[in-house]
Protein backbone atom coordinates (compact mmCIF):
# COMPACT_ATOMS: atom_id res chain seq x y z
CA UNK A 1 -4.20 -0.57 -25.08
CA UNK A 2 -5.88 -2.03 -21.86
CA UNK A 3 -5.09 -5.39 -20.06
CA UNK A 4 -8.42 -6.98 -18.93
CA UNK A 5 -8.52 -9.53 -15.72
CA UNK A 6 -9.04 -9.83 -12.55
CA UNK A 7 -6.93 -9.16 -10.20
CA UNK A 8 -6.92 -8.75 -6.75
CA UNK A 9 -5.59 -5.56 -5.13
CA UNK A 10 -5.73 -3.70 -2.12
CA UNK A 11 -7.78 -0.73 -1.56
CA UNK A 12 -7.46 2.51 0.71
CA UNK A 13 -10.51 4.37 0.25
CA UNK A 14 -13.66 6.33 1.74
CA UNK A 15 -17.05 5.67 2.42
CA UNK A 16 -18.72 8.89 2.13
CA UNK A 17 -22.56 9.68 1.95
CA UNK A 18 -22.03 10.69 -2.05
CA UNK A 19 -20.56 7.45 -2.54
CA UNK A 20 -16.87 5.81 -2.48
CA UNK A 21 -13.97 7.67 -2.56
CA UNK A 22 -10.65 5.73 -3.52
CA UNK A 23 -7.58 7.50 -2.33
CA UNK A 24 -4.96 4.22 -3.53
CA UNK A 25 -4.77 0.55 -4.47
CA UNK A 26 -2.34 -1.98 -5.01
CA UNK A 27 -1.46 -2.49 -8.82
CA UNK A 28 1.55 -5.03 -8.90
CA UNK A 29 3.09 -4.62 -6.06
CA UNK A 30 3.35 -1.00 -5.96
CA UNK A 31 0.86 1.16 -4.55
CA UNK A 32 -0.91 4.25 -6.55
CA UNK A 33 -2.53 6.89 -5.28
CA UNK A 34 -5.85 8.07 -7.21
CA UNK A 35 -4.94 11.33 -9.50
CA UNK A 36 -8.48 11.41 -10.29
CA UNK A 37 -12.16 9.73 -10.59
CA UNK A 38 -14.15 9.04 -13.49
CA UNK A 39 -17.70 7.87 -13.84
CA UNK A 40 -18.90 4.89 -11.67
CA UNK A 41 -21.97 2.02 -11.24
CA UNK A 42 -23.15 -0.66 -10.26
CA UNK A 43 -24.42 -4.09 -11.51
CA UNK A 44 -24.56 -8.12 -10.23
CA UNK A 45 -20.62 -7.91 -10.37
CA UNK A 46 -20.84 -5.19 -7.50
CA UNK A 47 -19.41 -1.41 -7.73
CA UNK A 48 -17.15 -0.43 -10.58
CA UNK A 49 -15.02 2.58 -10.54
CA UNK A 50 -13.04 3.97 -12.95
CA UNK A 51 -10.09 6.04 -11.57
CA UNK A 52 -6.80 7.51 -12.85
CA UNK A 53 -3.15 6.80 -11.43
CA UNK A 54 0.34 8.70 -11.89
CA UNK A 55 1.29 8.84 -15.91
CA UNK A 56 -2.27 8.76 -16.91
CA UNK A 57 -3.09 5.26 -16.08
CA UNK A 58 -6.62 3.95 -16.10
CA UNK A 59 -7.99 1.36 -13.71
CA UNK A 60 -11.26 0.05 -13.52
CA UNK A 61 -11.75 -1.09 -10.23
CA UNK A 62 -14.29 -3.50 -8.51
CA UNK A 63 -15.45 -4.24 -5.18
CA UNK A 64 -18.05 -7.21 -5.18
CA UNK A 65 -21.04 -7.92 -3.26
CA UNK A 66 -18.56 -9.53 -0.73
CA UNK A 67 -16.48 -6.97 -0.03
CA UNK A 68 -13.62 -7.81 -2.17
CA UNK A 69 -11.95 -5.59 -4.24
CA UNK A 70 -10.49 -6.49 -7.84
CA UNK A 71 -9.13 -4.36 -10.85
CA UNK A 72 -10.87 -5.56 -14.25
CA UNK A 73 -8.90 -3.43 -16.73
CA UNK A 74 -6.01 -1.81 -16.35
CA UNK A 75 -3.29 0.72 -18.41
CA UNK A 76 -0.40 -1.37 -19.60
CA UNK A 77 2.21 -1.32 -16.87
CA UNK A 78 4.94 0.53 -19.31
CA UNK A 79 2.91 3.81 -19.04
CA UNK A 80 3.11 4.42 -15.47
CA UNK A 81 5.50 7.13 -14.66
């Protein structure tokens, strides 16, 4: 089951001429580094990124028109290993 919200977070990641790559980001406290990327777009919220974390976690991430970076759904905490 996902938790949906918006949270702020910090975010360690590339700007590369395919696109953004996210190497980690700031999920309670702890930082995760990026096991993997899944599919990505873009609307009027700004560029969404889903990505994978340590014990199969899934994070959709978000950084805004602004240049702020939130995470709009996230794995429930209890299955990161």
């Amino acid at each position: 089951m996902m938790e949906y919200g918006f949270w702020e977070t910090e975010v360690e990641a590339r700007f590369e001429a395919g696109g953004i790559r996210i190497l980690s980001f700031t999920w309670q406290g702890t930082r995760l580094p990026v096991v993997s990327s899944g599919r990505s777009w873009t609307n009027e919220a700004g560029s969404h990124h889903l990505v994978m974390a340590p014990g199969d976690a899934v994070f959709e991430l978000c950084l805004s028109p602004a240049g702020d970076w939130h995470i709009l759904r996230a794995s429930p905490i209890g299955r990161l290993v």
